[in-house]
N, C-alpha and C. Protein backbone atom coordinates (compact mmCIF):
# COMPACT_ATOMS: atom_id res chain seq x y z
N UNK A 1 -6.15 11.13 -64.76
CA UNK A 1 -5.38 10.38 -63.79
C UNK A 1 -4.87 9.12 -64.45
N UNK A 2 -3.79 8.72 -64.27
CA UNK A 2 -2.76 7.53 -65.00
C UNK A 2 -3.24 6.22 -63.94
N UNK A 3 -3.13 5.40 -64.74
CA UNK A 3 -3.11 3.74 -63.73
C UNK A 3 -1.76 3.65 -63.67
N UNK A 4 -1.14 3.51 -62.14
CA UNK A 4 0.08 3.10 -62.45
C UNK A 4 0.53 1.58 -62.78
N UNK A 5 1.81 1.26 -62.90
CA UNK A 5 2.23 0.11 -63.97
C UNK A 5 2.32 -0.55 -62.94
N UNK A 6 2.35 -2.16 -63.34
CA UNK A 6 2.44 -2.94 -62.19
C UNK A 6 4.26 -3.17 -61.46
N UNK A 7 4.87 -1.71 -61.88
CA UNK A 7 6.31 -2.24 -61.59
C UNK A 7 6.39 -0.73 -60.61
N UNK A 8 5.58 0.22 -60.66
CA UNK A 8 5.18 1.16 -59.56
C UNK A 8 4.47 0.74 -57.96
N UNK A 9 3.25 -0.27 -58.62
CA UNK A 9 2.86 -0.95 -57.72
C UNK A 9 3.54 -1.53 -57.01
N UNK A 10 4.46 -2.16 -57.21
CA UNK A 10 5.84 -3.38 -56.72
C UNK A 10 6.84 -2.42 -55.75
N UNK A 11 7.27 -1.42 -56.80
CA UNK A 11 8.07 -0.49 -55.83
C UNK A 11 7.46 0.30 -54.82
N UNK A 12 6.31 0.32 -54.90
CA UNK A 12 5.23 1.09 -53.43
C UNK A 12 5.14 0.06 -52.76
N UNK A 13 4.55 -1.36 -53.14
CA UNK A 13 4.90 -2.76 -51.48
C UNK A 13 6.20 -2.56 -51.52
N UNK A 14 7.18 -2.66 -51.60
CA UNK A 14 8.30 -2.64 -51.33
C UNK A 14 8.95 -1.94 -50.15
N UNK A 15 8.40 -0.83 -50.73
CA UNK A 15 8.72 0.94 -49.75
C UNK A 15 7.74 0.94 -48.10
N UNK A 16 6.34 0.24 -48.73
CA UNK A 16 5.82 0.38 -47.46
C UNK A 16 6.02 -0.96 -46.50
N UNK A 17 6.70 -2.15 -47.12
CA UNK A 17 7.03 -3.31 -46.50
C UNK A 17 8.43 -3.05 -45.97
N UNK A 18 9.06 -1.96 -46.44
CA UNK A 18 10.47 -1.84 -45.69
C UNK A 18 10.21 -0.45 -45.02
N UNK A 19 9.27 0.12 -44.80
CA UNK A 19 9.00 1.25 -43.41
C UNK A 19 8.12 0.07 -42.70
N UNK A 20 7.46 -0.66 -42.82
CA UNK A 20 6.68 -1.52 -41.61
C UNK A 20 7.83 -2.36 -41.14
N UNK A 21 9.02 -2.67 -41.92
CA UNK A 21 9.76 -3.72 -41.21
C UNK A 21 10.34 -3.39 -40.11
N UNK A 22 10.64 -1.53 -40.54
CA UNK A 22 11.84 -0.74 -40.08
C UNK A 22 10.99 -0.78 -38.84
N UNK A 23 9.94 -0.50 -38.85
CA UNK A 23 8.51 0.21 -37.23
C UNK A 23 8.93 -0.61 -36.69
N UNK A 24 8.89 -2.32 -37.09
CA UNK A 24 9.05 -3.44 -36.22
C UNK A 24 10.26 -3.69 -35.62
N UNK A 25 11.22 -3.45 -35.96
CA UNK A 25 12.46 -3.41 -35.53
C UNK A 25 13.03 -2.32 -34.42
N UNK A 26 12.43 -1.44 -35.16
CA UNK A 26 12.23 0.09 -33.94
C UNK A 26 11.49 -0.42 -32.59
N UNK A 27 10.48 -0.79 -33.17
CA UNK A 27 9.36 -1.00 -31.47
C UNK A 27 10.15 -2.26 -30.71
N UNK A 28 10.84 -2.96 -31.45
CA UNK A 28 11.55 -4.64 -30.74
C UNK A 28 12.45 -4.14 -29.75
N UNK A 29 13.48 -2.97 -30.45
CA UNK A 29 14.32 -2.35 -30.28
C UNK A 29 13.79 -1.66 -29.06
N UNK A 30 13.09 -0.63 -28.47
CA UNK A 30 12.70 -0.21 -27.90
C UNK A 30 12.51 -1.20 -26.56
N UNK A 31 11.34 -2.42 -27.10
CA UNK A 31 10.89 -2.91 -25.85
C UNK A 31 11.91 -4.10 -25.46
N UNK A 32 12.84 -4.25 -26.20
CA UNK A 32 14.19 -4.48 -25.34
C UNK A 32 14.62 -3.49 -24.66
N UNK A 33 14.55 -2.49 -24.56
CA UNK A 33 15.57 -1.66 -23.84
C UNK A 33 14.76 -0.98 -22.88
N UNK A 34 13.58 -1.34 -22.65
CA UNK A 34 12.76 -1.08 -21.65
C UNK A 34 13.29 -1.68 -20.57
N UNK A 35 13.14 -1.09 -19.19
CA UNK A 35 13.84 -1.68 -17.79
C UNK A 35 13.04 -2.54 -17.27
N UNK A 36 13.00 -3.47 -16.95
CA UNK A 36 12.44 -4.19 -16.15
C UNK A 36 12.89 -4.79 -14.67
N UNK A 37 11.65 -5.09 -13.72
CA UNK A 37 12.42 -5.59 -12.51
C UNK A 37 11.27 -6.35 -12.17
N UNK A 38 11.33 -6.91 -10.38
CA UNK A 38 10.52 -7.68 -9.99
C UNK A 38 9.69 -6.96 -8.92
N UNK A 39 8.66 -7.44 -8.67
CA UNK A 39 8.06 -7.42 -7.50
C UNK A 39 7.81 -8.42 -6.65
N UNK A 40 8.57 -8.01 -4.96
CA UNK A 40 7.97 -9.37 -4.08
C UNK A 40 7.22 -8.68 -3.22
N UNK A 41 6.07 -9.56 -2.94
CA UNK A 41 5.06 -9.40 -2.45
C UNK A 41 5.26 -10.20 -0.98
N UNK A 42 5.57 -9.98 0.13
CA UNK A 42 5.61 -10.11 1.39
C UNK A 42 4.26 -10.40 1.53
N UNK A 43 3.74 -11.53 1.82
CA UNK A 43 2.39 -11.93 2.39
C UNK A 43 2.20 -11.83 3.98
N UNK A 44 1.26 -11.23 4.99
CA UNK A 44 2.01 -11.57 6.68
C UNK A 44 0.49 -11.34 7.32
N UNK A 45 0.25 -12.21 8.42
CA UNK A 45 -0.87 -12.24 9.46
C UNK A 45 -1.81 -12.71 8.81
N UNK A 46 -1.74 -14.08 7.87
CA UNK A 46 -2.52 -15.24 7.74
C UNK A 46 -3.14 -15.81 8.91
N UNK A 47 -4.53 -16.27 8.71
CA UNK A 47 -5.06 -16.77 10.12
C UNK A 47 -4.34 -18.28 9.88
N UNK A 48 -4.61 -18.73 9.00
CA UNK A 48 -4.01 -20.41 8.96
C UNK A 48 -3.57 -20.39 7.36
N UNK A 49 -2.93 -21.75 7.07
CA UNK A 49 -2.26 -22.19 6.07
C UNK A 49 -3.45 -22.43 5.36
N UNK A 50 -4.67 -22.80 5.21
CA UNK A 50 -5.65 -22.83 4.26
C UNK A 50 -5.68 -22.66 2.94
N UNK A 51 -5.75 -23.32 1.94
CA UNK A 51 -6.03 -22.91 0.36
C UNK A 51 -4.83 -21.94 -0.08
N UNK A 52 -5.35 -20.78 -0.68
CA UNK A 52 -4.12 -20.24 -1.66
C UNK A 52 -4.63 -18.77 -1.32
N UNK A 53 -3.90 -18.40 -1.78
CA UNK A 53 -3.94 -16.52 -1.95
C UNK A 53 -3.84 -16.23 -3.37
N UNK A 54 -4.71 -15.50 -3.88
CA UNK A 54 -4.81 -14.77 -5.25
C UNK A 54 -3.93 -13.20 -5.08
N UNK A 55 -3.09 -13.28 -6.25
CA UNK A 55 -2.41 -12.12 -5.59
C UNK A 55 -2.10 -11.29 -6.75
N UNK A 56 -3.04 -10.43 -7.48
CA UNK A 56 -3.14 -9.54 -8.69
C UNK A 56 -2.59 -8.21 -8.18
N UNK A 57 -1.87 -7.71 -9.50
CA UNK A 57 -0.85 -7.00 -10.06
C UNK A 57 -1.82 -6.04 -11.23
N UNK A 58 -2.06 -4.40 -10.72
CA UNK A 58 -2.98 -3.74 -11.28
C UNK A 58 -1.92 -2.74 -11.79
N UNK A 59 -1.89 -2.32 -13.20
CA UNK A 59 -1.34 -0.86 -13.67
C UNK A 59 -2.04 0.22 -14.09
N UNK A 60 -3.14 0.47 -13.36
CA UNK A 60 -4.11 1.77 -13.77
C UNK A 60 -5.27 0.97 -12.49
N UNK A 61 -6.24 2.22 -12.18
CA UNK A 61 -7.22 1.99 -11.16
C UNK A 61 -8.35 1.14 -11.38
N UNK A 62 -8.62 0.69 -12.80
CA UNK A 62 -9.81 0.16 -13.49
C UNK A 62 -9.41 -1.31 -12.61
N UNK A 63 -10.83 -1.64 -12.10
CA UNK A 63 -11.08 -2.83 -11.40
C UNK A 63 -10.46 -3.17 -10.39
N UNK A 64 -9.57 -1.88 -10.05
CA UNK A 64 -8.76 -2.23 -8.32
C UNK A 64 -9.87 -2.10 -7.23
N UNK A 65 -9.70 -2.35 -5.91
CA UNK A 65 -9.11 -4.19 -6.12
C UNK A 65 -9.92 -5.21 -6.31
N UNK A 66 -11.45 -5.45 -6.82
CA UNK A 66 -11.78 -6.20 -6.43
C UNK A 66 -12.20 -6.90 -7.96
N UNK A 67 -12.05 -6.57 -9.23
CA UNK A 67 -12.25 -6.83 -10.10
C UNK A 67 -10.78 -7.76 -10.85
N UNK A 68 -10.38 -9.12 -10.50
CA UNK A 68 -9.31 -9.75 -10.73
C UNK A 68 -9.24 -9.76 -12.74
N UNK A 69 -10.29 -9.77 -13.39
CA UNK A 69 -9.84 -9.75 -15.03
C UNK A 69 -9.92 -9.39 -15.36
N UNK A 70 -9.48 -7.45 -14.73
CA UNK A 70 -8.80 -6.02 -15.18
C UNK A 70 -7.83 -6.19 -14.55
N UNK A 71 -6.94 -7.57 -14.00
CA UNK A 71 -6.04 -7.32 -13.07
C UNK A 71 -4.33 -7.38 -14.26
N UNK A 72 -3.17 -6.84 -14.58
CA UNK A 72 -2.41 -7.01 -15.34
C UNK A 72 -1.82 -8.39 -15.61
N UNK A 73 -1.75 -8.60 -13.92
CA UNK A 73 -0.53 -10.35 -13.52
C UNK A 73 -1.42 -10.81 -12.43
N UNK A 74 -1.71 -12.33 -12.93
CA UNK A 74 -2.53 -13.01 -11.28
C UNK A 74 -1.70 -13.73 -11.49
N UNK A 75 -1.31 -14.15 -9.97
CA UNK A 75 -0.79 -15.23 -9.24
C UNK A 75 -1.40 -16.11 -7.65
N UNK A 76 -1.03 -17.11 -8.16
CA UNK A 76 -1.85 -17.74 -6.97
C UNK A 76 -1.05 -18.49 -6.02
N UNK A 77 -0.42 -17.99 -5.03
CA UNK A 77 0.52 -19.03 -3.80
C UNK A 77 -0.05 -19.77 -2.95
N UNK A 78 0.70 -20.44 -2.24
CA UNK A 78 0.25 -21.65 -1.18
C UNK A 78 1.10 -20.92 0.00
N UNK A 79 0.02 -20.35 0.74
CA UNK A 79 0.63 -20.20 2.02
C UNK A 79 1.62 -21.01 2.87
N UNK A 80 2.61 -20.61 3.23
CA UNK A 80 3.37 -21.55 4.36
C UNK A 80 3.54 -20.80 5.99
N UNK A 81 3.53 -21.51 7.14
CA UNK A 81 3.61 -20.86 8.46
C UNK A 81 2.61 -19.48 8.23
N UNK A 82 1.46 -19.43 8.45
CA UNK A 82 1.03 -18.74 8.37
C UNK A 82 1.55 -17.46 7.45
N UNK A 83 2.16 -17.48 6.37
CA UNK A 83 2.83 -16.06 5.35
C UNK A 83 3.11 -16.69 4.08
N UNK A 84 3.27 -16.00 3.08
CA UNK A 84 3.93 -16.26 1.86
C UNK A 84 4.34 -15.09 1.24
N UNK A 85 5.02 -15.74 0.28
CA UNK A 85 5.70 -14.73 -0.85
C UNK A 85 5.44 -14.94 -2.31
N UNK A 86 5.26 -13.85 -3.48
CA UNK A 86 4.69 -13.86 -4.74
C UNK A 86 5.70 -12.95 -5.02
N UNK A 87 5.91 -13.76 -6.33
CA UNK A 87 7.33 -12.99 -7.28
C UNK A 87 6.61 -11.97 -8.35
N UNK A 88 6.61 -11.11 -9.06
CA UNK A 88 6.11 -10.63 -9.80
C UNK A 88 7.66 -10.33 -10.96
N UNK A 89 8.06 -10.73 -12.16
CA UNK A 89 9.25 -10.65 -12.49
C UNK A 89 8.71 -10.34 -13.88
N UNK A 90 10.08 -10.14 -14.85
CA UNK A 90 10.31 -9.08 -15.67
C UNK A 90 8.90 -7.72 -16.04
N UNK A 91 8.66 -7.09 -15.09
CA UNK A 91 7.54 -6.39 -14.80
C UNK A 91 8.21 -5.10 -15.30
N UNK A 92 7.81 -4.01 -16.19
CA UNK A 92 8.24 -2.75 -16.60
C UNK A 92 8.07 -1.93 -16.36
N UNK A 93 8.83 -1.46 -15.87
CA UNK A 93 9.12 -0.02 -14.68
C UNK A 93 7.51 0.66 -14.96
N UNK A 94 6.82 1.11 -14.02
CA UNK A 94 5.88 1.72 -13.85
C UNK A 94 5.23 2.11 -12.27
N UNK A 95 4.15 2.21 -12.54
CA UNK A 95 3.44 2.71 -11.36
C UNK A 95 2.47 1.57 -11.05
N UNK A 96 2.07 0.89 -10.31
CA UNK A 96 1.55 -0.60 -10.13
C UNK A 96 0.80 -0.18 -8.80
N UNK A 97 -0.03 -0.75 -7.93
CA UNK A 97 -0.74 -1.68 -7.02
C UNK A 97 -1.22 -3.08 -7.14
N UNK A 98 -0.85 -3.81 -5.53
CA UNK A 98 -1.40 -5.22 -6.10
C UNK A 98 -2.55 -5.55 -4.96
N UNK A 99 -3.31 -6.35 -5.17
CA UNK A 99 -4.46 -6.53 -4.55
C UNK A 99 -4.28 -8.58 -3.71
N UNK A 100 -4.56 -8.72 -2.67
CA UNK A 100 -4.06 -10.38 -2.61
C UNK A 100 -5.77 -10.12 -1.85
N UNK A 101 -6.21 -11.78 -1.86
CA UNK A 101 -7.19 -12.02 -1.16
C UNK A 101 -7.16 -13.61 -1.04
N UNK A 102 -7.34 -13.90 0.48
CA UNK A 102 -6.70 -15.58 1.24
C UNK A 102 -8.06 -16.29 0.82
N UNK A 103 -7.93 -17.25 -0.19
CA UNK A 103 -9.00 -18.25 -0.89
C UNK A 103 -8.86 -18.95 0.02
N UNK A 104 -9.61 -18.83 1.52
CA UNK A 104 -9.21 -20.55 2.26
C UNK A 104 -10.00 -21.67 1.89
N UNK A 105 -10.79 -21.30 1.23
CA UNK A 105 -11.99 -22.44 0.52
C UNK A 105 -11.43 -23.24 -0.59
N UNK A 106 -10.21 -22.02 -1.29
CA UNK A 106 -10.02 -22.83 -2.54
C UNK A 106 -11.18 -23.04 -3.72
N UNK A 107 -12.01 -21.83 -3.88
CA UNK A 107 -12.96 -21.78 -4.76
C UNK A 107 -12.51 -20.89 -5.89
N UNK A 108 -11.36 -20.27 -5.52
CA UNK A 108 -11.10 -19.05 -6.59
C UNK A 108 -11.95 -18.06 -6.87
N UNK A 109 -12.70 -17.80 -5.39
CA UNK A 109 -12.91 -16.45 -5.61
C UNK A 109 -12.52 -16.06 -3.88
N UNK A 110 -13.14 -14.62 -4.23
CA UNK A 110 -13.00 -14.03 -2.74
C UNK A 110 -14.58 -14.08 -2.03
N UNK A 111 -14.86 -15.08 -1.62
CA UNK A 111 -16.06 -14.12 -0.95
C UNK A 111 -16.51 -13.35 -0.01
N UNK A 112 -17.45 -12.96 -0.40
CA UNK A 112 -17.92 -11.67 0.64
C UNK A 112 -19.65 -11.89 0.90
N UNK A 113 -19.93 -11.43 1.99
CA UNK A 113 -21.26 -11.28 2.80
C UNK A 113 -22.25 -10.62 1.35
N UNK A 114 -23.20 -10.64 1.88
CA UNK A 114 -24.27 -9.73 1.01
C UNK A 114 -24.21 -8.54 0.45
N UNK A 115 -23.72 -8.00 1.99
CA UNK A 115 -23.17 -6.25 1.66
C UNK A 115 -21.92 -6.10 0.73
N UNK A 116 -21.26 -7.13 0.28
CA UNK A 116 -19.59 -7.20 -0.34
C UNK A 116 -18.85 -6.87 0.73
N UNK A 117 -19.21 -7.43 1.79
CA UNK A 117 -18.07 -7.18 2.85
C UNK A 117 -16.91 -8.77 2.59
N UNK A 118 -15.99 -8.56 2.37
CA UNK A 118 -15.30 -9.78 2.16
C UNK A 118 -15.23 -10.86 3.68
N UNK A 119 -15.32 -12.05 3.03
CA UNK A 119 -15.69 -12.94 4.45
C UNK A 119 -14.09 -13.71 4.47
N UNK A 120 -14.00 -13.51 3.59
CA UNK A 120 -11.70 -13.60 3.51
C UNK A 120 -11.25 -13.02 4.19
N UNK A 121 -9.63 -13.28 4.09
CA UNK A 121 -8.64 -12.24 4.38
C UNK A 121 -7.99 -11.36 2.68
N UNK A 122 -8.34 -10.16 3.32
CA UNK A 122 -7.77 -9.18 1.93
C UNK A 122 -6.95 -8.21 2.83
N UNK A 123 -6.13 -7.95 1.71
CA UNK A 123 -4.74 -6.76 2.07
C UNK A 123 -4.55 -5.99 0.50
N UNK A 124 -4.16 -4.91 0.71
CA UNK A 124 -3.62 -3.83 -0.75
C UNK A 124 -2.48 -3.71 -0.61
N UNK A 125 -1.45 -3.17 -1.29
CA UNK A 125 -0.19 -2.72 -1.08
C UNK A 125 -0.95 -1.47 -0.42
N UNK A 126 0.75 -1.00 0.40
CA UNK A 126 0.79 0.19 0.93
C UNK A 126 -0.26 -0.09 2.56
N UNK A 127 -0.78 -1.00 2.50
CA UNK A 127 -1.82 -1.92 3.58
C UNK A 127 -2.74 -0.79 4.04
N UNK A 128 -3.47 0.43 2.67
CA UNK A 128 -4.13 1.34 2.89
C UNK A 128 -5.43 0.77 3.02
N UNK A 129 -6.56 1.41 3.44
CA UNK A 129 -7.66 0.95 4.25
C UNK A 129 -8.51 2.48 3.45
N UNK A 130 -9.81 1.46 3.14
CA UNK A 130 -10.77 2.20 2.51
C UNK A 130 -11.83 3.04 3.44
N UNK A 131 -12.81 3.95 3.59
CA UNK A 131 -13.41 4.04 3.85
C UNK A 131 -14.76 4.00 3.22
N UNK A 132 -15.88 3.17 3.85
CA UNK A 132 -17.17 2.49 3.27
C UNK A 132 -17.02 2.14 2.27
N UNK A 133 -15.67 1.05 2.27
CA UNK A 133 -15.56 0.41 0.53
C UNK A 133 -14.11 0.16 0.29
N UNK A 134 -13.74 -0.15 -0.56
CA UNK A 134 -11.91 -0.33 -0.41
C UNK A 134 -11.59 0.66 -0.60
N UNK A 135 -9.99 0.17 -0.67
CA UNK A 135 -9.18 1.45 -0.92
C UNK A 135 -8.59 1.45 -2.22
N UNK A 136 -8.33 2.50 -2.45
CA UNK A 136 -8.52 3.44 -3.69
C UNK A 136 -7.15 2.74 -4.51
N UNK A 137 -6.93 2.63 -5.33
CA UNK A 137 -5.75 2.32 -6.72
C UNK A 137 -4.60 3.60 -5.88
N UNK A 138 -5.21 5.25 -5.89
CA UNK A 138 -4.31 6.11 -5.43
C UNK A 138 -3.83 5.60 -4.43
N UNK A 139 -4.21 5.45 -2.94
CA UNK A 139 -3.59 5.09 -2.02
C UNK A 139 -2.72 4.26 -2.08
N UNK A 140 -3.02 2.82 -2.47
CA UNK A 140 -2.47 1.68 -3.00
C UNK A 140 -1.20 1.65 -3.52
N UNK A 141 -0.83 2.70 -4.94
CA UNK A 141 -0.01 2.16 -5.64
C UNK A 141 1.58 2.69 -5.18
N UNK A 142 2.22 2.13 -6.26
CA UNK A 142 3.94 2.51 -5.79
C UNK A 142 4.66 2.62 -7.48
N UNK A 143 5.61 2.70 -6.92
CA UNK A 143 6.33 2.76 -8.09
C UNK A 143 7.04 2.34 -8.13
N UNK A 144 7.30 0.57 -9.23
CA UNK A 144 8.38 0.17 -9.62
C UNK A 144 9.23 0.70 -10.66
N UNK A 145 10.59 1.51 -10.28
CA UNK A 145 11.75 2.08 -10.92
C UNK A 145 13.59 1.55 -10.37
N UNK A 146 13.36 0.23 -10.06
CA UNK A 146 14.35 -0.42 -9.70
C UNK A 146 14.50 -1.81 -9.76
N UNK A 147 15.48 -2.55 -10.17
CA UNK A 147 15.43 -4.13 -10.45
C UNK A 147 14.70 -4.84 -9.08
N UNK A 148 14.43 -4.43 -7.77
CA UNK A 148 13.66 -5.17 -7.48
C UNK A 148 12.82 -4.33 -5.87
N UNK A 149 11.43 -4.39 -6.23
CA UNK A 149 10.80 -3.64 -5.14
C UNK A 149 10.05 -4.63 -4.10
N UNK A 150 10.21 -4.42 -2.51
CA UNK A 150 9.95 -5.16 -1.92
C UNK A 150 8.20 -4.45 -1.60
N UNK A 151 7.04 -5.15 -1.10
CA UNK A 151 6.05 -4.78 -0.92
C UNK A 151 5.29 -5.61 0.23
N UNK A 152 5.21 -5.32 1.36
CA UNK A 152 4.42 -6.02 2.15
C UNK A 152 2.95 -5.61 2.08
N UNK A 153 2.41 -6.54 2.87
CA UNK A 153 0.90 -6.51 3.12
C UNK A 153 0.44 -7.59 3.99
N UNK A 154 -0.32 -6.98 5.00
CA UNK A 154 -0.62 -7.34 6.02
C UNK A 154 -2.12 -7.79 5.77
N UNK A 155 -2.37 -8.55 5.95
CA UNK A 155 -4.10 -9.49 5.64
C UNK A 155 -5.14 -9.15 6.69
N UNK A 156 -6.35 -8.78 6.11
CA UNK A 156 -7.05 -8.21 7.37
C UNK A 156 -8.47 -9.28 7.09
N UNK A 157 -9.14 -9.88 8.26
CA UNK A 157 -10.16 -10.48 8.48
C UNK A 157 -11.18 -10.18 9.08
């Protein structure tokens, strides 16, 4: 077996520094031309203006809904007149559910009773309802495939 020369060596970084450049340019290329749009999140049937609403943005079922740092996008609004609204923007076309839960404490979390019964107000998209436990990512989700999807959710206490 030969050692190659250090001017083989040179022309192999070369070759593999201009296919890694090319990948990078390809994948840039690509995730520019990926579609993107927004999500608004219709907040509705707040008991009062209280604290904030946490309002996470899930793309797969892992930690829906109650696990917020498996969540994709958190956002946190300030209720107004009892409702609010959460933008979710340049978001890429997919299949999504979002999870909101009314912080009236302002502690940044949700809490819940002993049993994990939430002592908040929580809502899912699709305003599906669990049985003995939440509801499911399936029920939940939708599909963003348009510059902008509207999503209500109704807050339950």
């Amino acid at each position: 077996m030969r050692t190659p020369t250090w001017k083989q060596v040179r022309l192999f970084a070369q070759l593999v520094a201009a296919g890694c450049l090319a990948g990078l340019s390809l994948t840039t290329a690509l995730a520019a031309d990926t579609p993107t749009g927004s999500i608004e999140v219709q907040l509705q049937h707040l008991q009062n203006n209280e604290g904030g609403l946490m309002v996470h943005l899930y793309n797969n079922a892992d930690g829906f809904p109650d696990t917020p740092a498996k969540a994709s996008i958190k956002l946190y609004v300030k209720p107004t007149d009892t409702g609010a609204h959460a933008t979710f923007a340049n978001v890429p076309y997919g299949v999504y559910a979002v999870a909101v839960c009314h912080d009236a404490n302002s502690n940044d979390d949700c809490d819940a009773n002993f049993l994990g019964i939430p002592k908040e107000g929580v809502g899912v998209s699709n305003n599906a309802k669990g049985f003995m436990g939440p509801p499911s990512f399936d029920k939940s989700k939708f599909t963003l495939q348009e510059p902008s999807k509207l999503v209500s959710i109704d807050l339950d206490y």
